[in-house]
Protein backbone atom coordinates (compact mmCIF):
# COMPACT_ATOMS: atom_id res chain seq x y z
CA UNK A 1 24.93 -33.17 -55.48
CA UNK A 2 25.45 -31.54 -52.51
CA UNK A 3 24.15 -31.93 -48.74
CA UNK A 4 22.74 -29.08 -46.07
CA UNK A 5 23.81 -30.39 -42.65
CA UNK A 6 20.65 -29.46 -40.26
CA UNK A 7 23.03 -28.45 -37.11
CA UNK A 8 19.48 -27.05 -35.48
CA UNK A 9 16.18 -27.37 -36.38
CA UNK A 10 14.51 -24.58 -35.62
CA UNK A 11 10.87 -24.59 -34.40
CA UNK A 12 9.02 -25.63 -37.43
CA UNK A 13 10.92 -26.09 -40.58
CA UNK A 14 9.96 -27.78 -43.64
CA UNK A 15 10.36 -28.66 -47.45
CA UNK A 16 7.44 -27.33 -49.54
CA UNK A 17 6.96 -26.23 -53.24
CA UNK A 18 3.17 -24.75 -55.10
CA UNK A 19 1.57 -28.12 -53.81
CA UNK A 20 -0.39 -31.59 -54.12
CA UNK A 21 -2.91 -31.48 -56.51
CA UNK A 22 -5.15 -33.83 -58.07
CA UNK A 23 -5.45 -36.36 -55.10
CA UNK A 24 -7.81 -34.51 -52.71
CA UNK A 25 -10.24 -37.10 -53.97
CA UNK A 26 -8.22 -39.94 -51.75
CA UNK A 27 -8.42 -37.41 -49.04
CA UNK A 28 -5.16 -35.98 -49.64
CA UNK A 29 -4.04 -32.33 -48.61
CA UNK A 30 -2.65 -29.99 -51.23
CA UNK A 31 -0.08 -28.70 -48.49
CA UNK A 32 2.54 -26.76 -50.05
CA UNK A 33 3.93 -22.99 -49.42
CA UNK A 34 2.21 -20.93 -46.90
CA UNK A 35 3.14 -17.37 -47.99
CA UNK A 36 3.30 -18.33 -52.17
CA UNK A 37 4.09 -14.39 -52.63
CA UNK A 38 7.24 -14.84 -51.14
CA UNK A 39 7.44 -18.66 -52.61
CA UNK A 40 7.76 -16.64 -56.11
CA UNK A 41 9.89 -13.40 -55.72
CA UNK A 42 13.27 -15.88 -53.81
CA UNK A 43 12.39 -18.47 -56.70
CA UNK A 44 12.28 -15.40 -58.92
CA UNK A 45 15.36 -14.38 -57.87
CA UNK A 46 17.67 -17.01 -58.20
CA UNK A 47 16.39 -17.30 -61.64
CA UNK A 48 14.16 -20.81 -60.38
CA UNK A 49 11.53 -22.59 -61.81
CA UNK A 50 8.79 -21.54 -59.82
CA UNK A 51 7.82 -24.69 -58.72
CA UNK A 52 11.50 -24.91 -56.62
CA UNK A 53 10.65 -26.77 -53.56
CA UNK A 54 12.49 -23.98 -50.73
CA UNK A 55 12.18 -24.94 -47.05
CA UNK A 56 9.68 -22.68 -45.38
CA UNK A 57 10.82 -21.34 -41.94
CA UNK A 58 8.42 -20.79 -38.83
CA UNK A 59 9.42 -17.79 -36.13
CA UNK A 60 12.48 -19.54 -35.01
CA UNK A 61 14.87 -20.47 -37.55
CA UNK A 62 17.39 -23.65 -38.12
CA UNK A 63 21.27 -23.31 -38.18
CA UNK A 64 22.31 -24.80 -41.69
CA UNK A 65 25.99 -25.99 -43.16
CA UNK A 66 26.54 -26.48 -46.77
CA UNK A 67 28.66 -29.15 -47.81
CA UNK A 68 28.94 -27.27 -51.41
CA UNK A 69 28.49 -24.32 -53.28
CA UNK A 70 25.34 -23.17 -54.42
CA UNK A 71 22.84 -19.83 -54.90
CA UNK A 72 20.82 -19.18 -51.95
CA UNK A 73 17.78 -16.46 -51.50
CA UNK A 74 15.74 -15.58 -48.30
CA UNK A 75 12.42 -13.80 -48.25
CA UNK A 76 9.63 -13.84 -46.60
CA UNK A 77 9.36 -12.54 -42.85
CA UNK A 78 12.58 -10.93 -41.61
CA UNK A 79 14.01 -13.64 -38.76
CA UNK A 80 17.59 -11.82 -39.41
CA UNK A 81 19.42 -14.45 -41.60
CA UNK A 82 22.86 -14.42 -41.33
CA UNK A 83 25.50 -16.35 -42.91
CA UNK A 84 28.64 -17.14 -41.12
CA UNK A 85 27.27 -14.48 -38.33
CA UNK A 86 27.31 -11.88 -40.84
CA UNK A 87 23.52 -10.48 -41.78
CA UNK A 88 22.35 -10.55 -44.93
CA UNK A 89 19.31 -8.93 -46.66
CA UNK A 90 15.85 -10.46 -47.91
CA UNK A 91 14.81 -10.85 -51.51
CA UNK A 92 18.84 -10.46 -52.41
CA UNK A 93 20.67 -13.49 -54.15
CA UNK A 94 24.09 -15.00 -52.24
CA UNK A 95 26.62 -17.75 -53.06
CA UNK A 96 27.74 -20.35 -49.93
CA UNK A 97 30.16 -22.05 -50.46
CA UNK A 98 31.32 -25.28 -48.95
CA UNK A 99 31.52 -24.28 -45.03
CA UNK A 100 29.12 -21.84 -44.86
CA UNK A 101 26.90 -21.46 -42.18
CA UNK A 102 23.35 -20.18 -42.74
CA UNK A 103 21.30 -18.79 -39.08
CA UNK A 104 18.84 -16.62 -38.20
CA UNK A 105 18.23 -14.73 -35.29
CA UNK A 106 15.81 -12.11 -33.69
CA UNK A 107 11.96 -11.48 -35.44
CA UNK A 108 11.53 -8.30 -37.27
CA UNK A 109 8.67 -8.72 -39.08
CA UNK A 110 6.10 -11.75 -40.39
CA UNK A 111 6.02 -15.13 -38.85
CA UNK A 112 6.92 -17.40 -41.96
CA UNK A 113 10.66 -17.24 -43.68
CA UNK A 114 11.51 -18.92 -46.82
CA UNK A 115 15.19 -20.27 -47.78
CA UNK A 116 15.32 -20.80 -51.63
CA UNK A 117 18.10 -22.55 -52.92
CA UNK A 118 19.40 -22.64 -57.08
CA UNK A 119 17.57 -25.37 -58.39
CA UNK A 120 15.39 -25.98 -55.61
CA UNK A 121 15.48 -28.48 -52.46
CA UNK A 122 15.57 -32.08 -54.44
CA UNK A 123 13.36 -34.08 -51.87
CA UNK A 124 11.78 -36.75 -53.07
CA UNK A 125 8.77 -36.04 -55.56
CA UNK A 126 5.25 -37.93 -54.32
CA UNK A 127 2.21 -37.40 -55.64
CA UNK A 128 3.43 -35.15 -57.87
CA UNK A 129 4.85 -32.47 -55.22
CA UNK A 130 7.98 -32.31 -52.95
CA UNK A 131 6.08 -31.04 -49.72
CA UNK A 132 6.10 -32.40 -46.88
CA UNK A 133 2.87 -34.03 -45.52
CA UNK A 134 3.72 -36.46 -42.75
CA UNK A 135 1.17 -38.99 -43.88
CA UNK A 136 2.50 -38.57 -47.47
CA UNK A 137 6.11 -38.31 -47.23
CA UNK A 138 7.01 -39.29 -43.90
CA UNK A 139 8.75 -36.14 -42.72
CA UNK A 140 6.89 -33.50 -40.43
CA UNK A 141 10.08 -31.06 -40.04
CA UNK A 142 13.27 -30.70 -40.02
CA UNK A 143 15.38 -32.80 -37.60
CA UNK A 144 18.97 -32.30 -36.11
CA UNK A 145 21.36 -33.62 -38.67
CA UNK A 146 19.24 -34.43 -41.26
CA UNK A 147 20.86 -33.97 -44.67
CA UNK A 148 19.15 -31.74 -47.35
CA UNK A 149 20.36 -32.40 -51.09
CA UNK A 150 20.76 -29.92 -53.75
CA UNK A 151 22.31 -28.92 -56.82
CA UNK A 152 25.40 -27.11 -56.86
CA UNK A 153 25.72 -23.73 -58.74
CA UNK A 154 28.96 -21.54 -58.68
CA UNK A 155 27.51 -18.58 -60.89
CA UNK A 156 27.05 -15.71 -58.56
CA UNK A 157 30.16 -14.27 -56.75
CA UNK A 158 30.13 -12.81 -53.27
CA UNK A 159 29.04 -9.76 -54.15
CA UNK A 160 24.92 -9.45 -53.09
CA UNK A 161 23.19 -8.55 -56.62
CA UNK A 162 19.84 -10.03 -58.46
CA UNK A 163 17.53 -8.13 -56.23
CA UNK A 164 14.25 -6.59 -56.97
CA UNK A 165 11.43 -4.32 -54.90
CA UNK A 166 9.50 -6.30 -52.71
CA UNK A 167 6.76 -4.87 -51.17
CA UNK A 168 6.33 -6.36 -47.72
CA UNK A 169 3.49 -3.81 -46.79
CA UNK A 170 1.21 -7.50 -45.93
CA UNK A 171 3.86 -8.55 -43.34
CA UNK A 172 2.36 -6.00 -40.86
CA UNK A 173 -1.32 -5.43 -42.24
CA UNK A 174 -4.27 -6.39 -40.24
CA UNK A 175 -7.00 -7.04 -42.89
CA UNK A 176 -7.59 -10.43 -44.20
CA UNK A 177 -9.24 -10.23 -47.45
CA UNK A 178 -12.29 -12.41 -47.97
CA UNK A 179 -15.60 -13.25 -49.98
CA UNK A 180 -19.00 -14.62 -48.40
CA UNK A 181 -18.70 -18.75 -47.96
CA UNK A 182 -21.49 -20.79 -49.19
CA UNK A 183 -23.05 -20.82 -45.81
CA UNK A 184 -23.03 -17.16 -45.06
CA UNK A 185 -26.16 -16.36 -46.11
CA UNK A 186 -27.58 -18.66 -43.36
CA UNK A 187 -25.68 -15.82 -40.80
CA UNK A 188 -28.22 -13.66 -38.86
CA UNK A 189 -28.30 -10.32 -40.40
CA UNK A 190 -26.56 -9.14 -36.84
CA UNK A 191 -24.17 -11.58 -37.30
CA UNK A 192 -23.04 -11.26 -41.02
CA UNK A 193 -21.95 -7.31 -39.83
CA UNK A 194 -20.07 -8.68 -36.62
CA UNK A 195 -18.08 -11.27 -38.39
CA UNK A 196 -16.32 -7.91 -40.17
CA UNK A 197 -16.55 -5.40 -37.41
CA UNK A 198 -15.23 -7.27 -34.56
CA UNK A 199 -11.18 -8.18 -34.31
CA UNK A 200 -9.66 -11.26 -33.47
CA UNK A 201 -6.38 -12.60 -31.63
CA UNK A 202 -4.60 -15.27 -33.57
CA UNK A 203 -4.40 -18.34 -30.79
CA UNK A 204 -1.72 -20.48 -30.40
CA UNK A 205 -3.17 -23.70 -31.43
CA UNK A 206 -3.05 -22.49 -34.86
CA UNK A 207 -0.88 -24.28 -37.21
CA UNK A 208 0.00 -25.33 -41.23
CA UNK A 209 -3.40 -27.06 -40.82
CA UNK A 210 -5.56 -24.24 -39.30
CA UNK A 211 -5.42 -20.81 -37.87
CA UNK A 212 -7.91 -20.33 -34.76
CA UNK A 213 -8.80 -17.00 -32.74
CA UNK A 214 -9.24 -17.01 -29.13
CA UNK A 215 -12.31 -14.93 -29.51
CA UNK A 216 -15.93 -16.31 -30.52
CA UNK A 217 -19.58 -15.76 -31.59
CA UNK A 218 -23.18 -16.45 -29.36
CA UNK A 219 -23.45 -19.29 -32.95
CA UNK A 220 -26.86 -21.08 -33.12
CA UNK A 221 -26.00 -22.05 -36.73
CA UNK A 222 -26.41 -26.11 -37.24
CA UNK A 223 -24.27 -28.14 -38.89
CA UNK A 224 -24.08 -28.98 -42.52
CA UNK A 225 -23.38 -32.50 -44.52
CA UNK A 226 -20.13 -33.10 -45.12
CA UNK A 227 -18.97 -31.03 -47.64
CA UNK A 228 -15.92 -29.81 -49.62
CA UNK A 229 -13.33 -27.54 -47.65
CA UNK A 230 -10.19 -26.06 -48.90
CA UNK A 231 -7.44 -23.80 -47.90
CA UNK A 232 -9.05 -20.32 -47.17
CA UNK A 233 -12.27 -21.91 -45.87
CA UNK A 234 -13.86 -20.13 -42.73
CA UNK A 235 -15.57 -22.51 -40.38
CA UNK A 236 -17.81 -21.94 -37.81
CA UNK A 237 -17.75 -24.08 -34.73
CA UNK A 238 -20.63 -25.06 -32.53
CA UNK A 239 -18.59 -23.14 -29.99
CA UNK A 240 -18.72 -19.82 -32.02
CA UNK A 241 -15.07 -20.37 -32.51
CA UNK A 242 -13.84 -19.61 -36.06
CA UNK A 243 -11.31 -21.49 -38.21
CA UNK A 244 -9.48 -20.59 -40.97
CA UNK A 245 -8.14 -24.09 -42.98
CA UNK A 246 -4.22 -23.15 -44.51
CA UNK A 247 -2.47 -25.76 -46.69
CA UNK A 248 -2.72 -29.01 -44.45
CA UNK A 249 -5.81 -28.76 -44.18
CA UNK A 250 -9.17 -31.71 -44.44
CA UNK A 251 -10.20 -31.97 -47.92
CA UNK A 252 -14.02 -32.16 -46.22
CA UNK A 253 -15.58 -30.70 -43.07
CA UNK A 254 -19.08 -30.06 -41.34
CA UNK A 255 -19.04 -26.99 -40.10
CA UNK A 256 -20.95 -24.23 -42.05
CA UNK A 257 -18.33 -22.06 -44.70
CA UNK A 258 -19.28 -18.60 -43.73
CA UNK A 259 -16.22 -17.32 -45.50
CA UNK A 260 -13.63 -17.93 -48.08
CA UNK A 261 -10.24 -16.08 -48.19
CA UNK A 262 -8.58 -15.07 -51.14
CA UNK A 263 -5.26 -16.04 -51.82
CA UNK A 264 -3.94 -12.71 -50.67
CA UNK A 265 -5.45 -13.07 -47.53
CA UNK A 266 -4.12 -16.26 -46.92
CA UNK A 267 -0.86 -14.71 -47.71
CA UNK A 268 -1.34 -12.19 -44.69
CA UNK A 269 -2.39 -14.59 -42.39
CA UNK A 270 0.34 -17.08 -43.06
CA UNK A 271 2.27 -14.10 -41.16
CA UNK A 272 0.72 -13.84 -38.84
CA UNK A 273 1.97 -14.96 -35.06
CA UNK A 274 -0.03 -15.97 -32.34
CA UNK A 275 -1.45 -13.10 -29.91
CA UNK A 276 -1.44 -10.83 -32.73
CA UNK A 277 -4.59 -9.31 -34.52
CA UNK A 278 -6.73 -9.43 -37.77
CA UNK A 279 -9.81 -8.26 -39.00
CA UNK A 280 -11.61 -9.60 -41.70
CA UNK A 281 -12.33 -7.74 -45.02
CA UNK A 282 -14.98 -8.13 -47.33
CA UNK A 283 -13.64 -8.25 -50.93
């Protein structure tokens, strides 16, 4: 078994595979991968399962030693990963061996990198899923010299190869792709054609539980019961604020649904960084 050394954290780093499912009943989030496009083509790559827990890598990434050799594959947004100072491409297999340093450096493009590793991250399985959850497992993200275990693999040779066409058209698109939520029919008829026409700044409150805008509605919409929420839900606040639940999110909530992303337009807002802008689209 070998051992990543975390030398540096990074600003958010953590484990996460498809997700928790089957205990949102005990209030339990799914979690799991933000961006599961990108989840799929490095787990693709490496020839994976595609259930491979990989460690998913917000804006600023960690400084990594491996203690062995393995396969590693990084996709995602473009945070320039570079091992041993030398830069490497996205959505292209590489061996590391024992020494190797894996860092990233300046933002290209997206807001959400993912490190996939042959065999996949082995952190321990709860609940059926290696994410981390910090009420589940314990761990909220990566810390200096925390140890990562995985399985070595010596079966690629220096030489980049095993890569495919990724289109990574989403990483800069503005449109977030969404149906009507089971409150949106209570929306005025003025305000059902705003909630598409008008723009929003991503704010930088937003997180792995929730992505909120700094801009907001004149919202005279009540409350509703408590009711089931789940990753793509579009709340509206009392404020006029909206929020848009991601992975971590409260398996119930009561503020009215007005919309529901699809899973692609989760997958562009999961790139997206705060202060920059989205619309939303009406599938």
């Amino acid at each position: 078994m070998g051992e990543v050394v975390v030398k540096q954290p990074g600003l958010f780093s953590t484990i996460q595979d498809f997700g928790r499912f089957g205990s949102r009943k005990y209030g339990v989030p799914e979690s799991g991968i933000m961006d599961r496009y990108a989840f799929k083509i490095c787990n693709l790559i490496l020839g994976n399962s595609e259930n491979d827990a990989v460690l998913e890598i917000t804006f600023v990434g960690p400084v990594l030693e491996f203690n062995a050799a393995t396969n590693i594959c990084v996709g995602g947004a473009n945070l320039s990963p570079k091992i041993n100072d030398l830069e490497i491409n996205l959505n292209t297999a590489y061996q590391v061996k024992a020494g190797d340093i894996l860092s990233f450096g300046k933002r290209k493009s997206g807001f959400r990198s993912y490190l996939a590793i042959k065999y996949g991250f082995q952190s321990p399985e709860i609940l059926g899923s290696r994410s981390w959850f910090e009420a589940v497992t314990g761990n909220h993200r990566l810390q200096k010299n925390q140890l990562l275990h995985y399985q070595t693999s010596e079966a690629i040779n220096n030489n980049p190869h095993s890569t495919i066409h990724v289109n990574t058209d989403y990483l800069n698109s503005e449109m977030i792709e969404t149906y009507g939520g089971p409150e949106f029919a209570e929306l005025t008829e003025s305000l059902q054609k705003l909630i598409f026409q008008k723009k929003f700044k991503v704010s930088g409150d937003s997180n792995r539980m929730a992505v909120q805008f700094e801009e907001g509605f004149n919202n005279d919409l009540k409350g509703i019961h408590t009711s089931p929420v789940m990753p793509g839900s579009v709340q509206l606040t009392p404020s006029g604020k909206l929020i848009v639940l991601m992975r971590d999110c409260q398996t119930t909530g009561g503020y009215p649904r007005v919309l529901q992303l699809s899973e692609y337009g989760i997958q562009v807002l999961s790139q997206k960084m705060p202060g920059e802008i989205v619309q939303f689209h009406r599938k």
